[in-house]
Protein backbone atom coordinates (compact mmCIF):
# COMPACT_ATOMS: atom_id res chain seq x y z
CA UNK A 1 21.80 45.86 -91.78
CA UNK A 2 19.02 48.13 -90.78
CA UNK A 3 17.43 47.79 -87.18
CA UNK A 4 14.43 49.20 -86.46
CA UNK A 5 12.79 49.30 -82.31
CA UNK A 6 9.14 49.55 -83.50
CA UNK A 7 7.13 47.33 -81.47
CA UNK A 8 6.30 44.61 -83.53
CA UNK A 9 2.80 42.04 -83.44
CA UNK A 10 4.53 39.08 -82.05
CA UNK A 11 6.71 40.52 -79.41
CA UNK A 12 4.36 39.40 -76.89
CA UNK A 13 5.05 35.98 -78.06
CA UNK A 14 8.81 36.36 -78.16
CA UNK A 15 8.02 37.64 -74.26
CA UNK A 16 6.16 34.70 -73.68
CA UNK A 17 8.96 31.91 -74.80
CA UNK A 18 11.77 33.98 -72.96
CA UNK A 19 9.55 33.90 -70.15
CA UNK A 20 9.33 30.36 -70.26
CA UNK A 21 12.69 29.55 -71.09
CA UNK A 22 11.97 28.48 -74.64
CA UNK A 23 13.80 29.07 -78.08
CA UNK A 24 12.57 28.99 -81.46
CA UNK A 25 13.94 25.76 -81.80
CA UNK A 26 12.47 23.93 -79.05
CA UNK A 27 9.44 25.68 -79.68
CA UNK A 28 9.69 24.07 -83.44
CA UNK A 29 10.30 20.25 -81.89
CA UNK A 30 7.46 20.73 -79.82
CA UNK A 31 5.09 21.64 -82.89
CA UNK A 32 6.48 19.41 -84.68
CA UNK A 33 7.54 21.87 -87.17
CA UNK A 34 11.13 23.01 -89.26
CA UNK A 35 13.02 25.52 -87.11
CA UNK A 36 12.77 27.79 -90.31
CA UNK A 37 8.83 27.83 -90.17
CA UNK A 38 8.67 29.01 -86.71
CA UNK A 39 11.02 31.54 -87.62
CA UNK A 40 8.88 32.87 -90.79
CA UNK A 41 6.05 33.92 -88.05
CA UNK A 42 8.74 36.17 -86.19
CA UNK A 43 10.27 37.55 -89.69
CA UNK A 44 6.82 37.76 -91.49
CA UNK A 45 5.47 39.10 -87.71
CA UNK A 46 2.13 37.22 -88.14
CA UNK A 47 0.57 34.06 -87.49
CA UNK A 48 -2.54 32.13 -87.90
CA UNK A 49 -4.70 32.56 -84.32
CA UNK A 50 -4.97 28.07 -84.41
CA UNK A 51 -1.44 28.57 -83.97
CA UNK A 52 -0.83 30.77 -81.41
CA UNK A 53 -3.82 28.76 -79.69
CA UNK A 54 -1.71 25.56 -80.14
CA UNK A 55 1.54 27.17 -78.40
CA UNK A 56 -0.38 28.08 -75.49
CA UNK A 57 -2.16 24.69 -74.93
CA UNK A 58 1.36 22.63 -75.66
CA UNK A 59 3.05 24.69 -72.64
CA UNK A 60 -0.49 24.54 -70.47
CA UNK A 61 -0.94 28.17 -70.40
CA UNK A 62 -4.43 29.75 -71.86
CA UNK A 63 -4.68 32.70 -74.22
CA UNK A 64 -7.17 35.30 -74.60
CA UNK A 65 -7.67 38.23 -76.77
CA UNK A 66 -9.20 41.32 -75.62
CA UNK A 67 -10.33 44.41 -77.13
CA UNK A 68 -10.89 48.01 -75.70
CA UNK A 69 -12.60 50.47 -77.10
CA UNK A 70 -11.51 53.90 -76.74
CA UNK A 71 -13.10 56.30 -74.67
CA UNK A 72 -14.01 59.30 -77.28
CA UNK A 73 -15.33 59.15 -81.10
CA UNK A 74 -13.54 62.71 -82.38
CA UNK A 75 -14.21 65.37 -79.93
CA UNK A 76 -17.65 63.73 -78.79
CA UNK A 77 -17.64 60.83 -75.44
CA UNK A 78 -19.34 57.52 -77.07
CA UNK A 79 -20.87 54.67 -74.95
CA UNK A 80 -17.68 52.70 -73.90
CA UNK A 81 -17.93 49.79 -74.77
CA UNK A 82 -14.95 48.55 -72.03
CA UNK A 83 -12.76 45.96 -72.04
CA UNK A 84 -14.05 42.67 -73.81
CA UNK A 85 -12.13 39.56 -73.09
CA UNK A 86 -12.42 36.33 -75.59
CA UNK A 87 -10.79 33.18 -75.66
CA UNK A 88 -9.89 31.91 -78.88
CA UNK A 89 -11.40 28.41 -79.68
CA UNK A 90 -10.02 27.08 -82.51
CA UNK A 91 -12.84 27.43 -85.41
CA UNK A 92 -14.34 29.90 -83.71
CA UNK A 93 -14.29 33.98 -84.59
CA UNK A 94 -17.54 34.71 -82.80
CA UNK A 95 -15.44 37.45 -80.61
CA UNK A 96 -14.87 39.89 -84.25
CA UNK A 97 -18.71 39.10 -84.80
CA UNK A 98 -19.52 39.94 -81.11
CA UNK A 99 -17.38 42.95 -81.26
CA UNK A 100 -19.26 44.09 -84.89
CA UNK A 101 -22.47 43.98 -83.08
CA UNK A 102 -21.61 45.81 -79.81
CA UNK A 103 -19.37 48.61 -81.89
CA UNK A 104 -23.00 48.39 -84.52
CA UNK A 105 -21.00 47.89 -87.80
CA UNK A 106 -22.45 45.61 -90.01
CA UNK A 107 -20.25 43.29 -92.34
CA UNK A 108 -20.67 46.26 -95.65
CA UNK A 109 -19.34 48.55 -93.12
CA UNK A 110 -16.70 46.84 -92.16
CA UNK A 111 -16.16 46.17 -95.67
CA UNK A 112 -15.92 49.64 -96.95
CA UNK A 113 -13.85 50.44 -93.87
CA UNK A 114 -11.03 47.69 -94.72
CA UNK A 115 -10.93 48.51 -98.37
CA UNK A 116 -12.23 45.02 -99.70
CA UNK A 117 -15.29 43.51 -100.92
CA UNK A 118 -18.66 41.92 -99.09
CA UNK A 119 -18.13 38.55 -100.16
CA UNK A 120 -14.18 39.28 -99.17
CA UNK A 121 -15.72 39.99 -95.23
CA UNK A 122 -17.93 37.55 -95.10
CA UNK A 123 -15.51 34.87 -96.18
CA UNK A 124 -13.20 35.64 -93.48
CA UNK A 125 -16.19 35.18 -91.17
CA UNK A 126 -17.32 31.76 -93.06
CA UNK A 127 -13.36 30.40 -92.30
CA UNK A 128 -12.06 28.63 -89.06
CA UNK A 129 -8.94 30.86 -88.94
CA UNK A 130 -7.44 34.26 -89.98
CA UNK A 131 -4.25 35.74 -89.17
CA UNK A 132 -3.59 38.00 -86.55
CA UNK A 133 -2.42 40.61 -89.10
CA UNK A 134 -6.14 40.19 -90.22
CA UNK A 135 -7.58 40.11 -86.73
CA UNK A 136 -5.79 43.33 -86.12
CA UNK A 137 -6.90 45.01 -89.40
CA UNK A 138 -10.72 44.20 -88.20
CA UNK A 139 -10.63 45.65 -84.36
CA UNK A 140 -8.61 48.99 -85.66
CA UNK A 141 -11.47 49.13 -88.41
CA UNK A 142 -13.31 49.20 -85.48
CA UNK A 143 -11.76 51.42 -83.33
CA UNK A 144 -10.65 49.05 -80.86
CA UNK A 145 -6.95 48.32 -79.64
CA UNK A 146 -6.41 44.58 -79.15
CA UNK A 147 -4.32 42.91 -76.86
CA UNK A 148 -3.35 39.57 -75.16
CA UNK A 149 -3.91 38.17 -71.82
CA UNK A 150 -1.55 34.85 -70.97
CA UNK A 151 -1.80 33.14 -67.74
CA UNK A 152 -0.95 29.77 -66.65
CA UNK A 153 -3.53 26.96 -67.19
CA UNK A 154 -5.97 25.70 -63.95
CA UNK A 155 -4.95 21.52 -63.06
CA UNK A 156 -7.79 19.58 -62.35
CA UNK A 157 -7.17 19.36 -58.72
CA UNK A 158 -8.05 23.44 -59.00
CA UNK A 159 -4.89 24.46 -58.07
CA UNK A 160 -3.20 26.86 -59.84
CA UNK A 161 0.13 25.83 -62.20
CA UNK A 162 2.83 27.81 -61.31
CA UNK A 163 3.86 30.85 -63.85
CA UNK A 164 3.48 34.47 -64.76
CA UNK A 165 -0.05 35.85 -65.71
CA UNK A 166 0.63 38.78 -68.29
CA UNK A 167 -1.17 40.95 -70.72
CA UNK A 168 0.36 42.35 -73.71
CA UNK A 169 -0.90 45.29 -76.22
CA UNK A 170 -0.11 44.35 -79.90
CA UNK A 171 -2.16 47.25 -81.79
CA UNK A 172 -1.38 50.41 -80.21
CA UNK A 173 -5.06 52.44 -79.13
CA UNK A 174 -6.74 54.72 -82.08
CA UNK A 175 -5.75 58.29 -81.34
CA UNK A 176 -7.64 59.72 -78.85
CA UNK A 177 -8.19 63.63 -78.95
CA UNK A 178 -7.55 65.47 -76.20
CA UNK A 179 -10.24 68.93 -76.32
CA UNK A 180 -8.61 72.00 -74.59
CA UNK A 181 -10.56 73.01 -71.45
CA UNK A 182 -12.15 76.35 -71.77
CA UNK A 183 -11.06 79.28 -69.58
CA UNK A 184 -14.16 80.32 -69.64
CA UNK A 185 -15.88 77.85 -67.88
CA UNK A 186 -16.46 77.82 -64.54
């Protein structure tokens, strides 16, 4: 059997169930799903976003992806665009279309720079849902990194439930050249 240590998309999820005291199976009773279909997300290492959305609400915690953009385009500084932070509402990829407009690629761009077709992009804009594989392939396109940030749902009465607040990378940050200093400089 071959092993391999690679990080791997839905470790932060795995995290997140040990965390909580939760195994695949119990997470599968509470979705009201076959153990085996749970486990396809952690042997396929991708699911839908509507999931991951639904885990988070069944166990009262909230989800939000962010996305960083790095700090330098090549050798030459860009604008940085910083750290933007978007909670996923089911139906609702505005963040990739936010992130397209701050990051100014347009949908042929993004096209060209994911390999597919126009129609292809602006399909997966025109859907309620895309995988995070997908979701992934867009903010590298972009030259983002994307991450995670889990916390533990607000009550009503405003205070706070109890639990862990943690934040999770799941695509590693585009390389980032590092330029020599010159010697000559001052």
């Amino acid at each position: 059997m071959k092993t391999t240590n690679h990080p791997k998309r839905l470790d932060f999820l795995r995290s997140f169930l040990v965390m909580i005291g939760i195994s695949e199976k119990d997470l599968a009773d509470k979705m009201n799903m076959s153990r085996s279909a749970v486990n396809n997300w952690f042997r396929k290492d991708d699911i839908f976003l509507s999931q991951l959305e639904t885990i988070f609400r069944i166990f009262r915690y909230s989800f939000k992806i962010f996305l960083n953009k790095t700090p330098y385009d090549g050798d030459k500084p860009v604008e940085q665009l910083g750290r933007l932070a978007f909670k996923f509402d089911q139906g609702n990829l505005q963040f990739l279309s936010t992130a397209m407009a701050r990051c100014k690629v347009t949908a042929r761009e993004l096209a060209e720079r994911l390999h597919i077709n126009i129609s292809t992009v602006q399909h997966m804009f025109a859907v309620n849902d895309l995988r995070l594989s997908r979701v992934i392939d867009i903010a590298m396109a972009l030259d983002l990194s994307i991450g995670v940030e889990i916390g533990p749902l607000c009550s009503c009465d405003n205070t706070r439930q109890e639990g862990r607040r943690f934040i999770a990378r799941i695509a590693p940050l585009p390389r980032v050249i590092d330029q020599p200093l010159d010697k000559d400089d001052g």
